[in-house]
Protein backbone atom coordinates (compact mmCIF):
# COMPACT_ATOMS: atom_id res chain seq x y z
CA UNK A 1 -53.69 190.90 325.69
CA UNK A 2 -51.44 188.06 324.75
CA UNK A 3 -48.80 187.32 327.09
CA UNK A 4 -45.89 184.91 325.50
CA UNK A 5 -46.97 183.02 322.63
CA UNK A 6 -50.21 182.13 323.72
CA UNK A 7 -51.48 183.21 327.50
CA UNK A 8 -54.11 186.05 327.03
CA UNK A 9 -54.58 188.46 330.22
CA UNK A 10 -56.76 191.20 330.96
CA UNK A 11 -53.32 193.47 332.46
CA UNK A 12 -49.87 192.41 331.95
CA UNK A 13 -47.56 191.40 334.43
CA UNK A 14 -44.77 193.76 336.25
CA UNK A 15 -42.19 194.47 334.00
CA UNK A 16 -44.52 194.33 331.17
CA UNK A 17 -46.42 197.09 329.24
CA UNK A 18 -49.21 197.07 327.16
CA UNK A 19 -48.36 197.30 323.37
CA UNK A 20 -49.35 200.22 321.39
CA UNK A 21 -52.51 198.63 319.46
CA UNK A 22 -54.01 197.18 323.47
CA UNK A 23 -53.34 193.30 321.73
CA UNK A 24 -49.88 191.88 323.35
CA UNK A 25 -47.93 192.48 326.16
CA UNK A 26 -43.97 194.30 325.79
CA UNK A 27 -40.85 194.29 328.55
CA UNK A 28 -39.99 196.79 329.81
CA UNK A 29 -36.24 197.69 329.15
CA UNK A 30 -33.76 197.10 332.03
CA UNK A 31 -32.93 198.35 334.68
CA UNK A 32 -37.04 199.51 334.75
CA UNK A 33 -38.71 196.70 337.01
CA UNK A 34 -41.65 198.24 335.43
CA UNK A 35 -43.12 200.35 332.97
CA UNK A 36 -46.15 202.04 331.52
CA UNK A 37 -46.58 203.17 327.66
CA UNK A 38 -43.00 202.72 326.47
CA UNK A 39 -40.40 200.19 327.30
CA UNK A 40 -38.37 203.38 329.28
CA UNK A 41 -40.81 204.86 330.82
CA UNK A 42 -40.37 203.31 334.16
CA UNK A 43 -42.66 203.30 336.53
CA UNK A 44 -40.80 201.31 339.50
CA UNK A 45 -37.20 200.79 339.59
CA UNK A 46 -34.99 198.82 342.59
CA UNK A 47 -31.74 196.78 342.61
CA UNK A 48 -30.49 195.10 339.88
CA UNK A 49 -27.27 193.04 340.19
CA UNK A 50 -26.52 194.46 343.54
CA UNK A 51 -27.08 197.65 341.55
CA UNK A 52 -29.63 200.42 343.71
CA UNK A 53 -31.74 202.36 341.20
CA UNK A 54 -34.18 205.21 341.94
CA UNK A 55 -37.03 206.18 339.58
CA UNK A 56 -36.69 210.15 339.18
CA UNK A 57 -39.43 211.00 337.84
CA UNK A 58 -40.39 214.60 337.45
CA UNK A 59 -44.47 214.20 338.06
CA UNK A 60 -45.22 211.61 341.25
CA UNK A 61 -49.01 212.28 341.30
CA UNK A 62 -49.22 211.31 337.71
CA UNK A 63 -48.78 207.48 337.32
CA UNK A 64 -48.36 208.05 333.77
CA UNK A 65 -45.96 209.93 333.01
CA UNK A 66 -43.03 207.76 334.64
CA UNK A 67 -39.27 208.49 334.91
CA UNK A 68 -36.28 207.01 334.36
CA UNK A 69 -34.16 204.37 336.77
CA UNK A 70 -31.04 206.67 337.83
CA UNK A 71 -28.30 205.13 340.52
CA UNK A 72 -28.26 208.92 341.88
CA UNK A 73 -30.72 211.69 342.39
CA UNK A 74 -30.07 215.00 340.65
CA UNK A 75 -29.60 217.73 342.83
CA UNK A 76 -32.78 218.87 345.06
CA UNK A 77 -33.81 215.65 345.52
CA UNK A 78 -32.76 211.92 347.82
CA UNK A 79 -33.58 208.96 347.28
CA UNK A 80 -36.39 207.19 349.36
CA UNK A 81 -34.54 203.64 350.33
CA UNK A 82 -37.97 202.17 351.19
CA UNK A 83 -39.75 202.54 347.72
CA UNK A 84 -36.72 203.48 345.54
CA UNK A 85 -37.81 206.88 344.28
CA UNK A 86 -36.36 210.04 343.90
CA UNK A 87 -38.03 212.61 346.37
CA UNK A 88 -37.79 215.98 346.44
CA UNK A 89 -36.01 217.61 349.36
CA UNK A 90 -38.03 220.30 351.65
């Protein structure tokens, strides 16, 4: 996959996805630190000018599926300081 205008990898870097087509390398869209798929589908969120944000994300076994960055988890779930997620509460 190219990777700027002329580095080729074999897996893009964090806050990168692989394009559609498998041939370049997309960021991801902020405040996602990273991504899978789709520019917002975040895989890994954190803090972003001093902002906290947690990746809710409604599968957690599934790496693919991903979430979205939130500065707040919705009801029924807290948010996990240590990795930045969105867990649900027991």
């Amino acid at each position: 996959m190219q990777y700027g205008s002329s580095i080729c990898l074999s897996n893009c870097p964090l806050g990168y996805y692989v394009s559609p087509d498998g041939t370049e390398c997309l960021k991801c869209n902020s405040p996602c630190i990273d991504c899978r798929g789709t520019a917002d589908n975040c895989t890994l969120c954190g803090v972003i000018n001093n902002t906290k944000y947690y990746l809710n994300d409604t599968n957690l076994n599934d790496i693919n599926t991903g979430g979205v960055c939130v500065t707040a988890c919705n009801g029924g779930f807290y948010d996990g300081e240590s990795n930045f997620t969105c867990l649900p509460c027991f």
